[in-house]
N, C-alpha and C. Protein backbone atom coordinates (compact mmCIF):
# COMPACT_ATOMS: atom_id res chain seq x y z
N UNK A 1 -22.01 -7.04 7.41
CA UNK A 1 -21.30 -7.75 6.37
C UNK A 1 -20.02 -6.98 6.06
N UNK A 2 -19.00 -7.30 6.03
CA UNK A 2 -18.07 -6.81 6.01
C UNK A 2 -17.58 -6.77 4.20
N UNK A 3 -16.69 -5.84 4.15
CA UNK A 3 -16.20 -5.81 2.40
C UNK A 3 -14.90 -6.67 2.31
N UNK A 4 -14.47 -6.69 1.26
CA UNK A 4 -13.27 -7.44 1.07
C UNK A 4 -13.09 -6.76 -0.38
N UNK A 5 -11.77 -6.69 -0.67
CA UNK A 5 -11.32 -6.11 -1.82
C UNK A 5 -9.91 -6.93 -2.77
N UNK A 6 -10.17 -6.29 -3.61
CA UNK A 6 -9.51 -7.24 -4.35
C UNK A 6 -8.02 -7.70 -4.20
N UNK A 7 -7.35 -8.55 -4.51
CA UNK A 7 -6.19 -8.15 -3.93
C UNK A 7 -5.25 -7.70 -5.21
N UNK A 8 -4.16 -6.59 -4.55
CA UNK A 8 -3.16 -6.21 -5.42
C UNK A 8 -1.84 -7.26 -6.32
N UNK A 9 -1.95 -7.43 -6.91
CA UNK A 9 -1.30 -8.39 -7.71
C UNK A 9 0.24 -7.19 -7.89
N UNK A 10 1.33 -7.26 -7.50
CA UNK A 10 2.15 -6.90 -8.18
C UNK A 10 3.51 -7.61 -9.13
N UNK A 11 3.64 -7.23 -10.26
CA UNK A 11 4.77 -7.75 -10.86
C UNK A 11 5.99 -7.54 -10.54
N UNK A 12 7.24 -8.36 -10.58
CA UNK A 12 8.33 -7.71 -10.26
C UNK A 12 8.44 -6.20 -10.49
N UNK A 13 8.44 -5.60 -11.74
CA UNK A 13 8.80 -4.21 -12.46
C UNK A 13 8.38 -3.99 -11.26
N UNK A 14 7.38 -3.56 -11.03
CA UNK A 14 5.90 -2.48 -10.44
C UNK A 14 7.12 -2.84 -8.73
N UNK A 15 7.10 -3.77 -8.46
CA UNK A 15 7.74 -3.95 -6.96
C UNK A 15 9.21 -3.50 -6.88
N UNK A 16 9.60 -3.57 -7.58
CA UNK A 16 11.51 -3.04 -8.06
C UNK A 16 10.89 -1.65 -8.06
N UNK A 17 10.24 -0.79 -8.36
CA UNK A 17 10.16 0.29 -8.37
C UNK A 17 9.61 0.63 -7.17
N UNK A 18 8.71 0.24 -6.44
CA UNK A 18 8.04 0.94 -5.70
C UNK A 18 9.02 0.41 -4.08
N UNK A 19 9.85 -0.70 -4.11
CA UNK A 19 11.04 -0.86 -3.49
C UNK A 19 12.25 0.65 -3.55
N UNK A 20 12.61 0.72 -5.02
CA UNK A 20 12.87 2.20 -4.70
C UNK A 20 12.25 3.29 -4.30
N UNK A 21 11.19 3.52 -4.67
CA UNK A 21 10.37 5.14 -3.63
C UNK A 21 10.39 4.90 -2.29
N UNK A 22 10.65 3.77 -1.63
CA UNK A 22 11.31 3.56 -0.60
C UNK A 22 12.01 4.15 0.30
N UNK A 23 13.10 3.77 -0.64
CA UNK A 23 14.30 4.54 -0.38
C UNK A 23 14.69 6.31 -1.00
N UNK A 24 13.47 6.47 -1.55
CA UNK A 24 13.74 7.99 -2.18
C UNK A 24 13.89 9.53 -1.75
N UNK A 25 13.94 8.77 -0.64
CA UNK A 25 14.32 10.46 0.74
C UNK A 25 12.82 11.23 0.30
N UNK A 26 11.83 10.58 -0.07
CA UNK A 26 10.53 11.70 -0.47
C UNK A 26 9.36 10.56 0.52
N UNK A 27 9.06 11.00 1.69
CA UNK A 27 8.67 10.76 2.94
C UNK A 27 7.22 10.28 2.61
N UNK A 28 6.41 11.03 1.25
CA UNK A 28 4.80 11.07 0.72
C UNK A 28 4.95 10.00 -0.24
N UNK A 29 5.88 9.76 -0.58
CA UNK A 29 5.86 8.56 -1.63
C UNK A 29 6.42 7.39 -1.08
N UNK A 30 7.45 7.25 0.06
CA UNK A 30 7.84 6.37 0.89
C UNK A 30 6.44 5.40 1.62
N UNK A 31 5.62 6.25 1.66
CA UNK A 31 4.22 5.92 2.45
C UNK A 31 3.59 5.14 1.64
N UNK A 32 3.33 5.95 0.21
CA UNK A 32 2.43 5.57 -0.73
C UNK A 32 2.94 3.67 -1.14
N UNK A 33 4.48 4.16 -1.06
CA UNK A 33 4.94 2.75 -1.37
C UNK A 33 4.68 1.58 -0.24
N UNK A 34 4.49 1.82 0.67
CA UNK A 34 4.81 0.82 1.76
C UNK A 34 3.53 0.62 1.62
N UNK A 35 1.81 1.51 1.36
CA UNK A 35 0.91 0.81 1.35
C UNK A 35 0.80 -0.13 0.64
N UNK A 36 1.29 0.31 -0.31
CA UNK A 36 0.97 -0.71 -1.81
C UNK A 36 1.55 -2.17 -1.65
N UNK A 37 2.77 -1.83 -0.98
CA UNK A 37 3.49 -3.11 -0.96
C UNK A 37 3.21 -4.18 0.25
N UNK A 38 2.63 -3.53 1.54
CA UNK A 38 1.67 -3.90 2.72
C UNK A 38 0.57 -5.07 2.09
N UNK A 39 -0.32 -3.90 1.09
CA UNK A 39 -1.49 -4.62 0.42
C UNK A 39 -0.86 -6.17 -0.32
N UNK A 40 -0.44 -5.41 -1.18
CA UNK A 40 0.09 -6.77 -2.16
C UNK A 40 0.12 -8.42 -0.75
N UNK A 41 0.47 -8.08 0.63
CA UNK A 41 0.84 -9.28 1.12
C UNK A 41 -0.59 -9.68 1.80
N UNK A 42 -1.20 -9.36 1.22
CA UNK A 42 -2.62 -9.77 1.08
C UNK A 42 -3.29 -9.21 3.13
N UNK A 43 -2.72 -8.28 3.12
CA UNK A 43 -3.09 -7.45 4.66
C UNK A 43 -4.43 -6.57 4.36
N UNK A 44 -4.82 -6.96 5.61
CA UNK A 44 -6.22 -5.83 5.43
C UNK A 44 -5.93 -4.31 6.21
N UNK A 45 -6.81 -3.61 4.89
CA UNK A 45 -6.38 -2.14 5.60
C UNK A 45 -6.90 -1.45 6.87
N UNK A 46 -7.35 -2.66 7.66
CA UNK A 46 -7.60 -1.47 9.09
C UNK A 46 -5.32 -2.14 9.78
N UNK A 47 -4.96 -3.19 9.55
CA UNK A 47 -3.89 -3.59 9.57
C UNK A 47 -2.72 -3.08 9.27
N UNK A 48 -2.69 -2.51 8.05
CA UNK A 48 -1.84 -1.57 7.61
C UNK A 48 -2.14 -0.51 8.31
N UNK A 49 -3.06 0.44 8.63
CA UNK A 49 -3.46 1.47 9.03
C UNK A 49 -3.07 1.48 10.71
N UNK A 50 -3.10 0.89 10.68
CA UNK A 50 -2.71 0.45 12.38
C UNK A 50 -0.87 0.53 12.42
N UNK A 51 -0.53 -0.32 11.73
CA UNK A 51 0.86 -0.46 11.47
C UNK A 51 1.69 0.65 11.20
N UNK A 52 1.24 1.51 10.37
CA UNK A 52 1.90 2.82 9.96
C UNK A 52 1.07 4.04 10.45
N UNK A 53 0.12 4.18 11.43
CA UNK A 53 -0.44 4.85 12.02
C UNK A 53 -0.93 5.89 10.95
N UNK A 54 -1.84 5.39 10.49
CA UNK A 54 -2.58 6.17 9.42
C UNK A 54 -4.18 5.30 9.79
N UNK A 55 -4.28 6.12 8.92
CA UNK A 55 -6.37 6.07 8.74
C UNK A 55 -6.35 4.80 8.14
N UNK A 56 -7.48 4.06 7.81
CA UNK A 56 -7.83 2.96 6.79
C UNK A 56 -8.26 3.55 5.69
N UNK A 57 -8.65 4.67 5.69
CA UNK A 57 -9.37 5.24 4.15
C UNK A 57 -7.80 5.39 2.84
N UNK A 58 -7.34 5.87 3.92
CA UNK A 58 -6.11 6.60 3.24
C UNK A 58 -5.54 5.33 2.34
N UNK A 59 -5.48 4.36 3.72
CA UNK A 59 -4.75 3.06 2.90
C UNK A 59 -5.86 2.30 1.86
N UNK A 60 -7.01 2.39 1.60
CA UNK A 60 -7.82 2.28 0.57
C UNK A 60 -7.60 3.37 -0.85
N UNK A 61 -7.39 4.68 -0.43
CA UNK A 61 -6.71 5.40 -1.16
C UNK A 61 -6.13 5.26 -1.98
N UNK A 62 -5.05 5.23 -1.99
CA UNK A 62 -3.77 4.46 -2.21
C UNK A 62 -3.63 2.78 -2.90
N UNK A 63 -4.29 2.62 -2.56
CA UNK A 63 -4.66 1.20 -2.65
C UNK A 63 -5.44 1.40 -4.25
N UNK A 64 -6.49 1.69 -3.85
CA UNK A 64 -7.39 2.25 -5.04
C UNK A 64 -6.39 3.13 -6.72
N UNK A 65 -5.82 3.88 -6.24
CA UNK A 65 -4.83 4.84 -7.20
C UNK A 65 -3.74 3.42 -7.86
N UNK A 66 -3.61 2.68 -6.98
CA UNK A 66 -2.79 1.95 -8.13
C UNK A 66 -3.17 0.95 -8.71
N UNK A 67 -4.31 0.52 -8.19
CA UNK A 67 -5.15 -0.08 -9.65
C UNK A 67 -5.14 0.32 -10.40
């Protein structure tokens, strides 16, 4: 049986910002942002994890922290 999780809802604010850490020359938060913003498009994290060559936990991680 497989899981499914909730999906990330973001508001403009929350996406205007995390659009900038983006661009913030800070490489650990560039990441953090692109998961978040990955998730939000309703992608599953073995997908993302694949995409940015990272783990799936990590992108649950992450995922998880900004709930």
């Amino acid at each position: 049986m497989s899981r499914t999780s909730q999906p990330i809802v973001l508001p403009d604010q929350d996406r205007d910002a995390l659009i900038r850490m983006l661009n913030s020359g800070d490489s650990e938060l560039s990441r953090r942002a692109q998961i978040v913003l990955k998730a939000a498009s309703d992608r599953q994290n073995k997908d993302i994890a694949n995409e940015l060559g990272i783990n799936a936990a990590t992108v649950s991680k992450w995922k998880d922290a900004y709930r």
